[in-house]
Protein backbone atom coordinates (compact mmCIF):
# COMPACT_ATOMS: atom_id res chain seq x y z
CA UNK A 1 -229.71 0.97 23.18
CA UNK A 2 -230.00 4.25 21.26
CA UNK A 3 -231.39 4.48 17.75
CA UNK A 4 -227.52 5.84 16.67
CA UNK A 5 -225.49 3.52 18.24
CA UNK A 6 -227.90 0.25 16.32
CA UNK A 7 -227.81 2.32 13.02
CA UNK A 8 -223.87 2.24 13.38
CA UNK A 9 -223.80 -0.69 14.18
CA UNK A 10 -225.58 -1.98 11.33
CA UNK A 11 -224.22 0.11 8.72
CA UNK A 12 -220.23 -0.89 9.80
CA UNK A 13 -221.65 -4.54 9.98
CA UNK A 14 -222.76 -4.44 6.17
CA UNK A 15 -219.43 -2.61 5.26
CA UNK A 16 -217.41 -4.95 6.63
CA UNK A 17 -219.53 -7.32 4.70
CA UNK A 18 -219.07 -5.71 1.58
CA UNK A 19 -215.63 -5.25 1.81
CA UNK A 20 -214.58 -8.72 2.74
CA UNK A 21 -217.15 -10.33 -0.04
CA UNK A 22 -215.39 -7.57 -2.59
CA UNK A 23 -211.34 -8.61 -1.66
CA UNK A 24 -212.53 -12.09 -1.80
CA UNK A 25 -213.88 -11.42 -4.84
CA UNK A 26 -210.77 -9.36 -6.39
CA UNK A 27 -208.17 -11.27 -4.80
CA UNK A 28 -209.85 -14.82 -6.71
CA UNK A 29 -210.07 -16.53 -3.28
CA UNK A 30 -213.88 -18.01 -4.09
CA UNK A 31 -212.43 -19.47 -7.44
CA UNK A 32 -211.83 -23.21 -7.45
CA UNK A 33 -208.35 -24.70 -8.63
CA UNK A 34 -208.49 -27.17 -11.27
CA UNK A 35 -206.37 -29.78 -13.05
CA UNK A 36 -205.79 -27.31 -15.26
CA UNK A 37 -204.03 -24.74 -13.00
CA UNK A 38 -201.25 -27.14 -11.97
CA UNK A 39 -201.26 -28.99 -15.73
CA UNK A 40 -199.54 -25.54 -16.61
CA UNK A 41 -196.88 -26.13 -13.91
CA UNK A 42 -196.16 -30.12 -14.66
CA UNK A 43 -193.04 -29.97 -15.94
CA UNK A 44 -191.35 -27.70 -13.24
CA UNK A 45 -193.32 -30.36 -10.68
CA UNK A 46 -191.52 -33.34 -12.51
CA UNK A 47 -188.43 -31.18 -11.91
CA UNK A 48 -189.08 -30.22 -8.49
CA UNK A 49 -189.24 -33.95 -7.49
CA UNK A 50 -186.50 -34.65 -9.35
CA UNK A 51 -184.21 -32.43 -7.73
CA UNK A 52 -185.26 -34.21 -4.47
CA UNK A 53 -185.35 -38.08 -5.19
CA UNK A 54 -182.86 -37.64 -8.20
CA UNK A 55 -181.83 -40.83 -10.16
CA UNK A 56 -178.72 -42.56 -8.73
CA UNK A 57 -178.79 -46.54 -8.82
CA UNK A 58 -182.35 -46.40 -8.15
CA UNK A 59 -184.94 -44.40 -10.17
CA UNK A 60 -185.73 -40.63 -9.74
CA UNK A 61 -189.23 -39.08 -9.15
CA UNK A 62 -189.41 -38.69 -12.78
CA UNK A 63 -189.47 -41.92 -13.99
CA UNK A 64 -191.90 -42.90 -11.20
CA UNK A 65 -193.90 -40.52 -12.79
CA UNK A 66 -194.53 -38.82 -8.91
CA UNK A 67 -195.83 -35.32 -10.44
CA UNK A 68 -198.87 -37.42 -11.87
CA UNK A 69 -199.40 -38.38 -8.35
CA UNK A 70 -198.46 -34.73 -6.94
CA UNK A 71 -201.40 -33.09 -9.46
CA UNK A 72 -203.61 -35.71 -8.43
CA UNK A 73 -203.36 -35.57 -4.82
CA UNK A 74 -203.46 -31.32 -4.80
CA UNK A 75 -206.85 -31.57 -6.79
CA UNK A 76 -208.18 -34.38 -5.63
CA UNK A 77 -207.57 -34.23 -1.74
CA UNK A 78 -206.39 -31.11 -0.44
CA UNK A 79 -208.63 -27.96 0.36
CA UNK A 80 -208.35 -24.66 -1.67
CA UNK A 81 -206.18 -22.76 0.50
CA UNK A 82 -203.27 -25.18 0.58
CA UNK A 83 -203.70 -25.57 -3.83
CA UNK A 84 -203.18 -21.30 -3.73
CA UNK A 85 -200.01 -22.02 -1.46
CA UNK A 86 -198.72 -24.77 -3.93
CA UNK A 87 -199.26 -22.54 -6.63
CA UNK A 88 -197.92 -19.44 -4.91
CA UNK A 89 -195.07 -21.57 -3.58
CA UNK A 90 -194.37 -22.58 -7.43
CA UNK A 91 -194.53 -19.39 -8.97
CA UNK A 92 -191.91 -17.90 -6.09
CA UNK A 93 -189.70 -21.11 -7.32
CA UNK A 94 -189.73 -19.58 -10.50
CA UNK A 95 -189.23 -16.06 -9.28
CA UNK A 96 -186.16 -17.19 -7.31
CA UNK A 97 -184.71 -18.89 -10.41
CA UNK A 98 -185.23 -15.99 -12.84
CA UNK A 99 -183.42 -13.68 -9.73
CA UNK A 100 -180.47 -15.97 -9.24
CA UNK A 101 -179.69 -17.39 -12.25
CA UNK A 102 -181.70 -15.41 -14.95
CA UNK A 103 -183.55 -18.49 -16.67
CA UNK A 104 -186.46 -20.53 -15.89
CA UNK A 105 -186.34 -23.63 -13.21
CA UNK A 106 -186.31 -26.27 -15.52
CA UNK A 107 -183.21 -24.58 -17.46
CA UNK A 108 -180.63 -24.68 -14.28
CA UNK A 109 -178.50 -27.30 -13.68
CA UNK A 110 -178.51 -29.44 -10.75
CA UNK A 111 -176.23 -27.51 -8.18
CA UNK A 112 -178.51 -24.65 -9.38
CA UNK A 113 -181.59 -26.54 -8.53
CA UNK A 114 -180.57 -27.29 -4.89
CA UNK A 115 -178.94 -23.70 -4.78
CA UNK A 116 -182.60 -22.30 -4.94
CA UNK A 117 -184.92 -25.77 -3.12
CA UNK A 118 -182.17 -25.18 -0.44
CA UNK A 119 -183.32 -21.85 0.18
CA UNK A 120 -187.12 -22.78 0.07
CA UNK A 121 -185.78 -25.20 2.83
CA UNK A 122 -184.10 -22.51 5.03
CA UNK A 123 -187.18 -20.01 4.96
CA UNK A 124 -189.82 -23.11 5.62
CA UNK A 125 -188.18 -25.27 8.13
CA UNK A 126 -185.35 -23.30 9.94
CA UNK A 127 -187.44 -20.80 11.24
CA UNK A 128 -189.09 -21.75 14.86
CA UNK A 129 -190.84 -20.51 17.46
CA UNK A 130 -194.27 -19.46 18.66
CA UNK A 131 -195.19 -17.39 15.60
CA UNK A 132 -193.79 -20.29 13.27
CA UNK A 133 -196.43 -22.54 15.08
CA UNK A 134 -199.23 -20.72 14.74
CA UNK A 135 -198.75 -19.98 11.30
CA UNK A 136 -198.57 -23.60 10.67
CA UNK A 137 -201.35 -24.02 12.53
CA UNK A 138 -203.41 -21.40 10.48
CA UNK A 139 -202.25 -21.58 7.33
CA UNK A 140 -200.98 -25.31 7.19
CA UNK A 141 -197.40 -26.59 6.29
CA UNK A 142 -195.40 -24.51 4.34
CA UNK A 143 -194.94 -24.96 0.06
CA UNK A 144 -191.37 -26.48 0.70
CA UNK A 145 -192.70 -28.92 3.58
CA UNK A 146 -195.86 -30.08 1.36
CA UNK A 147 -193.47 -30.70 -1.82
CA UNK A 148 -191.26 -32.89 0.13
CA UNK A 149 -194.15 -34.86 1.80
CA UNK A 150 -196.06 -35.63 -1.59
CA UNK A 151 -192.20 -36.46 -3.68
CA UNK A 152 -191.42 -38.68 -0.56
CA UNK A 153 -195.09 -40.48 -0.34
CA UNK A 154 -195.59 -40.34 -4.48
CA UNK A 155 -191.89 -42.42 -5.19
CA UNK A 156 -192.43 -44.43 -2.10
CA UNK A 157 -196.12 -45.39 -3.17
CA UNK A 158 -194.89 -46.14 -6.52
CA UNK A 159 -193.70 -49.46 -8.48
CA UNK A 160 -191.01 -48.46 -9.08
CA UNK A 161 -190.25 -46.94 -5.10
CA UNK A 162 -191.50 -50.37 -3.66
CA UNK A 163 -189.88 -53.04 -5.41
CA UNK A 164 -186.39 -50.93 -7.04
CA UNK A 165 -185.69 -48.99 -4.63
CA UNK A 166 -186.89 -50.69 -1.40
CA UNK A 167 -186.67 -54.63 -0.50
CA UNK A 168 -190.45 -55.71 -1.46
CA UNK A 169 -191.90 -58.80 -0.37
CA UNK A 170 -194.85 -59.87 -2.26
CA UNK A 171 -196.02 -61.73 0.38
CA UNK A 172 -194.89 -61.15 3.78
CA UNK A 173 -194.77 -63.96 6.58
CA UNK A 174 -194.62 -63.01 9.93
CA UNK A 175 -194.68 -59.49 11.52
CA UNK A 176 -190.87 -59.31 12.83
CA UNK A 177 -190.61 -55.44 14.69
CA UNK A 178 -186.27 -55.65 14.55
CA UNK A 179 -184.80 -57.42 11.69
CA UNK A 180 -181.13 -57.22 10.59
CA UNK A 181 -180.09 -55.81 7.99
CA UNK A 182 -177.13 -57.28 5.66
CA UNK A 183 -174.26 -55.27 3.77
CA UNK A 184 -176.13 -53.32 0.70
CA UNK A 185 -179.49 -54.68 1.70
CA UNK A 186 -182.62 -52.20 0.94
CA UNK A 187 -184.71 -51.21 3.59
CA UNK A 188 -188.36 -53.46 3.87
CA UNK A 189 -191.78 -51.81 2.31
CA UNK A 190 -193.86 -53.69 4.15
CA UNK A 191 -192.57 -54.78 7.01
């Protein structure tokens, strides 16, 4: 190897160095995200979930208090990258709302609300294919795809999920796999 060709080497190997450590740097990538970060977002959360498990009959996501459990789970036991998609993914929900409907998220009504989470839904799960794959596979589940997983397992987890909305047994018998269901019955929570 020629004196050059090792000098080159080494110099491109400490730019590349320096650049990446720089955009890492610029873009706030090494910065951890806090409680704090998605405190700022808590109400448009509540409303998020809301929107998705509204209150019928039953109670909604906001009376199971499920953004509490959102927050929790985001800081508590998911990785950075997927916090800076939540947070991405909620500022674009309020970039979408100020573009459609010039006003804030939590200021739409509800056919406005689904107007704009239905959209989220067509760009996050309607698209396949190979690329679609792999960018899941990279970069994780989309922001839509995440929201609905932690509304669905934060009401269902809940008090008020178990016992209001499904049938809860307090303490179940025997492990039956197939059991009929009558007319208006709730499905089981721990069966």
């Amino acid at each position: 190897m020629n004196r050059r060709s090792a000098i080159k080497g080494v110099l491109a190997f400490s730019f590349l160095g320096a650049s990446v450590f720089s955009l890492t740097r610029f873009f706030g990538v090494s910065d951890p995200i806090g409680r704090s970060h998605f405190l700022h977002y808590k109400t448009l959360i509540a409303e998020l979930a809301e929107t998705i498990i509204p209150r019928t009959d039953t109670p909604g996501a906001k009376d199971a208090k499920v953004e509490d459990y959102i927050i929790t789970m985001l800081v508590n036991c998911t990785d950075e990258q997927l916090k800076r998609k939540f947070l991405d993914g909620l500022k674009d929900v309020q970039e979408v709302s100020l573009e459609k409907f010039d006003r804030k998220y939590e200021d739409c009504n509800m056919p406005e609300k689904v107007i704009i989470l239905k959209e989220f839904e067509h760009r996050s799960i309607f698209e396949k294919g190979l690329l679609k794959k792999v960018e899941n596979k990279l970069w994780g589940q989309s922001f839509f795809v995440e929201l609905k997983n932690l509304t669905v397992r934060g009401y269902f987890t809940s008090k008020l999920g178990a016992t209001e909305c499904l049938a809860y047994d307090y303490v179940p018998g025997k492990f039956e796999a197939c059991i009929p269901l009558t007319t208006n019955q709730n499905s089981w929570a721990t069966k």
